[in-house]
Protein backbone atom coordinates (compact mmCIF):
# COMPACT_ATOMS: atom_id res chain seq x y z
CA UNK A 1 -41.19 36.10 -83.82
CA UNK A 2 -40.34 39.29 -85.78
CA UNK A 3 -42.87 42.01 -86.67
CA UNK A 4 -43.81 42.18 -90.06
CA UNK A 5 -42.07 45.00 -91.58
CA UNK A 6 -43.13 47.87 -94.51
CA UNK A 7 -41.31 45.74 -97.22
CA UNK A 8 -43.35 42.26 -96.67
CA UNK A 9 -46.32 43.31 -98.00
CA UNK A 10 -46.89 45.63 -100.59
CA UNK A 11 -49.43 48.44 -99.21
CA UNK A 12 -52.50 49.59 -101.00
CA UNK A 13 -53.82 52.60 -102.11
CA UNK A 14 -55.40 53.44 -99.05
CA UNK A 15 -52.84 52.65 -96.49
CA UNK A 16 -50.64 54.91 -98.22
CA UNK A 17 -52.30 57.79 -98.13
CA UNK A 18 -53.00 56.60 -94.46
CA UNK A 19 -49.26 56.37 -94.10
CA UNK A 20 -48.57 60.21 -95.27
CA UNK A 21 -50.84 60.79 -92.55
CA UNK A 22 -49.27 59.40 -89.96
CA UNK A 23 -46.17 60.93 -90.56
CA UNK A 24 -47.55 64.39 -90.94
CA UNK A 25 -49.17 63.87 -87.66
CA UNK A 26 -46.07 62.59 -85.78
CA UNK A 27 -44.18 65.53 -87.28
CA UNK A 28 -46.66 67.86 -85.63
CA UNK A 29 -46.50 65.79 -82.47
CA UNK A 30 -42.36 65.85 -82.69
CA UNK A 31 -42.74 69.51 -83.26
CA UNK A 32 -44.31 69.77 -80.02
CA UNK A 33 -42.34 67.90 -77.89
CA UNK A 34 -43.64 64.35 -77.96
CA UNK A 35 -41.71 61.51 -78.03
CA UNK A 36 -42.79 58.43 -79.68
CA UNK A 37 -42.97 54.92 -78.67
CA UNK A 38 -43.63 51.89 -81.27
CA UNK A 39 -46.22 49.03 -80.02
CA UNK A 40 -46.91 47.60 -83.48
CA UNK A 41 -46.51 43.98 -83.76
CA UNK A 42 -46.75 41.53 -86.44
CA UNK A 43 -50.55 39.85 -87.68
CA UNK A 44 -49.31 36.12 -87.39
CA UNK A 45 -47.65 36.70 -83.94
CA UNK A 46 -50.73 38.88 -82.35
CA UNK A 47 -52.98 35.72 -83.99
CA UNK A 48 -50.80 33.16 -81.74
CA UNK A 49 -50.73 34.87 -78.85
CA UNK A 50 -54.23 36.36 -79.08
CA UNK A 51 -55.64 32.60 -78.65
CA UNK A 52 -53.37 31.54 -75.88
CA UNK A 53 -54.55 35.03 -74.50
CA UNK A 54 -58.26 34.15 -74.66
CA UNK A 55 -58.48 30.30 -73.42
CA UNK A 56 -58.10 31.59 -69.63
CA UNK A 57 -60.91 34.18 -70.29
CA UNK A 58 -63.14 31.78 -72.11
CA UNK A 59 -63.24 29.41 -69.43
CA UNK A 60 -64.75 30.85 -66.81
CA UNK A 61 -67.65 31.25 -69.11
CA UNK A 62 -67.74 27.52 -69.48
CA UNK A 63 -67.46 26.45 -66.13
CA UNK A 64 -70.20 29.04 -65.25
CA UNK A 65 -72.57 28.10 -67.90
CA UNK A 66 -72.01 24.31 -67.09
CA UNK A 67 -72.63 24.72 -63.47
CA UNK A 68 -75.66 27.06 -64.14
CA UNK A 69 -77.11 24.66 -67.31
CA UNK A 70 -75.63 21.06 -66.49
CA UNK A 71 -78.22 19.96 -69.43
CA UNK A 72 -77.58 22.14 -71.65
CA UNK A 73 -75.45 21.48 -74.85
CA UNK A 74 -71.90 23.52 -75.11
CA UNK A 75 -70.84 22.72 -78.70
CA UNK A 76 -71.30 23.89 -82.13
CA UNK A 77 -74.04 22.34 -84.15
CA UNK A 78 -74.27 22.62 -88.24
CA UNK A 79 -77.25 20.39 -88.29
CA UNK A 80 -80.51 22.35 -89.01
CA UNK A 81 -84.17 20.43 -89.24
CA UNK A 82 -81.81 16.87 -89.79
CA UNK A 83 -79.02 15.01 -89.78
CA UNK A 84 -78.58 15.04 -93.43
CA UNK A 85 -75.16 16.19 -94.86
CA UNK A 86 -77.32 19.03 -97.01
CA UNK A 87 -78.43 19.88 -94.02
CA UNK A 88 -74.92 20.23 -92.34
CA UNK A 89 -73.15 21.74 -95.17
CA UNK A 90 -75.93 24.63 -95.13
CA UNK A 91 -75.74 25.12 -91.57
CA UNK A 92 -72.30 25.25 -91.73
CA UNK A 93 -72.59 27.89 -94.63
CA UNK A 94 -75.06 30.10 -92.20
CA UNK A 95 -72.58 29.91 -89.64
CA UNK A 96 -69.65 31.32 -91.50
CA UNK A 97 -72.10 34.56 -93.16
CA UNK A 98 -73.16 35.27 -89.34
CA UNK A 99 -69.05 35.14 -88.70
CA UNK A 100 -68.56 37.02 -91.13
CA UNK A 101 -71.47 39.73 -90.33
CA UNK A 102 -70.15 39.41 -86.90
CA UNK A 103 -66.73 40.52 -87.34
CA UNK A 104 -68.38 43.45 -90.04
CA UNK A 105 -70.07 44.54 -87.04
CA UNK A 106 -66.58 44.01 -84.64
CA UNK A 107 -65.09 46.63 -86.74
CA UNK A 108 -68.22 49.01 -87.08
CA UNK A 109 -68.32 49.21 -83.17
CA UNK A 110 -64.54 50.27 -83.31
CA UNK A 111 -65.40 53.00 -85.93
CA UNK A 112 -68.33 53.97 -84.00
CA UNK A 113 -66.37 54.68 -80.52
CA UNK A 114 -63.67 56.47 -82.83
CA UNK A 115 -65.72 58.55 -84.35
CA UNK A 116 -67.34 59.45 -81.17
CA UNK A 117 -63.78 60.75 -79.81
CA UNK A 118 -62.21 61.91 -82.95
CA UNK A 119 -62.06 65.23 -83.23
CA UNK A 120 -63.26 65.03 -86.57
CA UNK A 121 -65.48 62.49 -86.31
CA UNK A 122 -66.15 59.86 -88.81
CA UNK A 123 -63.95 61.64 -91.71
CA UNK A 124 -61.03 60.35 -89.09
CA UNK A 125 -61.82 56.82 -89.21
CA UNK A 126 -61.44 54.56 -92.30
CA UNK A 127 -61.47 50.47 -92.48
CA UNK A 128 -59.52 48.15 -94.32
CA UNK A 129 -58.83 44.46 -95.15
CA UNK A 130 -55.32 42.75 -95.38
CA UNK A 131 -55.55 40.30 -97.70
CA UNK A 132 -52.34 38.58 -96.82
CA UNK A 133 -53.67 37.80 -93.72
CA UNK A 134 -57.89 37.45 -93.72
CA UNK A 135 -57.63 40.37 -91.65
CA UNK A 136 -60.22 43.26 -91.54
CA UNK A 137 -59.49 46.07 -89.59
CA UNK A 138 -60.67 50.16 -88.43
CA UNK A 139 -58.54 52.92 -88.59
CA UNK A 140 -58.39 56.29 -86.97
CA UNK A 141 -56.02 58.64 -87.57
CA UNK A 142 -56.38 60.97 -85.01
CA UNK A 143 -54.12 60.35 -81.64
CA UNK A 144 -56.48 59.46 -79.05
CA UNK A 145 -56.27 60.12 -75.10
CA UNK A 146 -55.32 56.64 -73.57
CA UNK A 147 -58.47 56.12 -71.51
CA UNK A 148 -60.52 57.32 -74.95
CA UNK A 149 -58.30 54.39 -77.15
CA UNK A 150 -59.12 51.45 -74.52
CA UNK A 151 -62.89 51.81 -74.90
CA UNK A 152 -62.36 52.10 -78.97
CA UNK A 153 -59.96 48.78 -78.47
CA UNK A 154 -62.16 47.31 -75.91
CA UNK A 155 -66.03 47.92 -76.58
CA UNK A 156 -66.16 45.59 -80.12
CA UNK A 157 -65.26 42.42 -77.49
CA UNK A 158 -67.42 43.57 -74.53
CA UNK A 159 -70.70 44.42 -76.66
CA UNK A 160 -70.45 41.23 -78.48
CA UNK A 161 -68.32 38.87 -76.79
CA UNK A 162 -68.65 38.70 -72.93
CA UNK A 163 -72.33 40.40 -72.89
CA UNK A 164 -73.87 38.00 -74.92
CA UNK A 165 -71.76 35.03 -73.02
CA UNK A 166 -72.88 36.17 -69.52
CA UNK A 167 -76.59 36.71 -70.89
CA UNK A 168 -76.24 32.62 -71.87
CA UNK A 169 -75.40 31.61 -68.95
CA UNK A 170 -78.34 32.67 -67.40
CA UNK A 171 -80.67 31.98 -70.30
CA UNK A 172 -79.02 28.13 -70.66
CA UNK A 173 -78.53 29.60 -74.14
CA UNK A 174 -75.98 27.42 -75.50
CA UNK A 175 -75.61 29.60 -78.81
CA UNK A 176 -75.44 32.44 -77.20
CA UNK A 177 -72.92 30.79 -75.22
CA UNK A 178 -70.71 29.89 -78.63
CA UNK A 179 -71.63 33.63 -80.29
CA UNK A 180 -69.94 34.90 -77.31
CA UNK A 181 -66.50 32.90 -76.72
CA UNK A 182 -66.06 33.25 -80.64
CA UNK A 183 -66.39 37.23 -80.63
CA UNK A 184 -63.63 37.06 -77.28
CA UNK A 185 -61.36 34.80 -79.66
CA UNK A 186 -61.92 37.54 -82.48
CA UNK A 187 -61.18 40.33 -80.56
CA UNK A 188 -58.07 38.86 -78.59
CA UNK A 189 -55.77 40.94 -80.64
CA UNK A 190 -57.37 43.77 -79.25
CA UNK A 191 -56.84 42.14 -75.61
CA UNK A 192 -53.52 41.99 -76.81
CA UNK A 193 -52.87 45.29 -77.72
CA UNK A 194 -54.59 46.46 -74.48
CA UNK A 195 -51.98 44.08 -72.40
CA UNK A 196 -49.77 46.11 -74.03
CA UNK A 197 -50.95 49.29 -73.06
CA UNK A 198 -51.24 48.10 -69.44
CA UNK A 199 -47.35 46.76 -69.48
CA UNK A 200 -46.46 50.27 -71.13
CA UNK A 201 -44.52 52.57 -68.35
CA UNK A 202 -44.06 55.94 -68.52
CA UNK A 203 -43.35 58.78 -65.98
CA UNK A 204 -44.51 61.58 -68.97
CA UNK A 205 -47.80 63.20 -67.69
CA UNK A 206 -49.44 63.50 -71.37
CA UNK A 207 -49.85 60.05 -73.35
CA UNK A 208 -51.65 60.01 -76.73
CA UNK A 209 -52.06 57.16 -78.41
CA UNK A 210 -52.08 57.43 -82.87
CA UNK A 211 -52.91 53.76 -84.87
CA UNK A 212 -50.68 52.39 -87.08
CA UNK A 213 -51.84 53.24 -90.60
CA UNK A 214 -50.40 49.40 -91.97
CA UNK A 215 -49.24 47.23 -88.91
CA UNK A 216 -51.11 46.29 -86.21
CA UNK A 217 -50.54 47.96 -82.95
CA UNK A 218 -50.40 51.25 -81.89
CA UNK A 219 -47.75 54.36 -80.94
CA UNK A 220 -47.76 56.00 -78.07
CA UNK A 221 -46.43 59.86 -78.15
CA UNK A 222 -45.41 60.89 -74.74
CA UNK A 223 -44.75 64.85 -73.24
């Protein structure tokens, strides 16, 4: 599947001037000898992937949590005080707001690591939403060390996905359980990006790693 390119989507305000950015940076990374190396991909085909990507992760946490909790339940349940379909509907409701404030939070934690190892701090990192795609995201436009980038990438899924699903197990905390294995599915474009990274080769001794200001993805600037 092809990466969505510049001309599919019109760009908003914001990810232009995050755009002039990036090329003023790259200039100044060209100017010193870097070479650069595109791992952008395209929203629809990191979405694919990311869940075929996250099924043998998610598992283990099932089978552990089963073996540990044999009478515990595993599903989802929309049904509050009873079985009415009021009742259902509104649960149903609560569980999409604490998705929502869930993946808020996803992208805070992203921000929060960035700022930490932006130079600049939090004037470096920005957020944004593509429409086009239901897809929020957090943006820092400072190039970041590799190790540095993998614990921005990384932390959003640990902290709220596997943490809280290894905590269930051992609690027989079936909601837990599900809070966890949805935040890994959320942040399995971030998996993918970091299976990226880790298939990336390179005999150059510096690596810094810049987001893209509009795709999804990542370039790496090699010396």
């Amino acid at each position: 599947m092809r990466k969505e390119k510049e001309g599919q989507r019109k760009l908003t305000e914001a990810e232009q001037a995050r755009k002039l950015e990036f090329e003023r940076t790259k200039e100044e990374l060209f100017a010193k000898g870097y070479e650069e190396h595109d791992l952008t991909m395209g929203v629809v085909f990191a979405n694919v992937m990311a869940i075929f990507l996250c099924i043998p992760l998610i598992l283990p946490f099932l089978y552990a949590f089963a073996l540990k909790n044999p009478n515990a339940p595993m599903g989802l349940s929309f049904r509050l005080a009873s079985d009415s379909i009021g009742a259902g509907v509104l649960g149903l409701g609560l569980f999409f707001i604490g998705f929502i404030l869930l993946i808020s939070l996803h992208e805070l934690i992203h921000g929060i690591f960035g700022a930490l190892f932006a130079k600049e701090g939090w004037k470096s990192v920005s957020f944004g939403f593509i429409a086009k795609y239901l897809t929020p995201y957090c943006h820092c436009k400072e190039p970041l060390k590799k190790a540095q980038y993998l614990v921005v990438v990384l932390m959003p899924t640990l902290l709220l996905g596997v943490l809280p699903a290894l905590v269930a197990i051992f609690l027989g905390n079936s909601t837990l359980l599900n809070i966890g294995i949805l935040m890994i599915l959320a942040g399995g474009g971030d998996l993918l990006i970091t299976l990226k990274l880790f298939f990336f080769r390179s005999t150059a001794q510096e690596q810094l790693i810049l987001d893209h200001p509009y795709q999804l993805g990542l370039a790496i600037f090699t010396r």
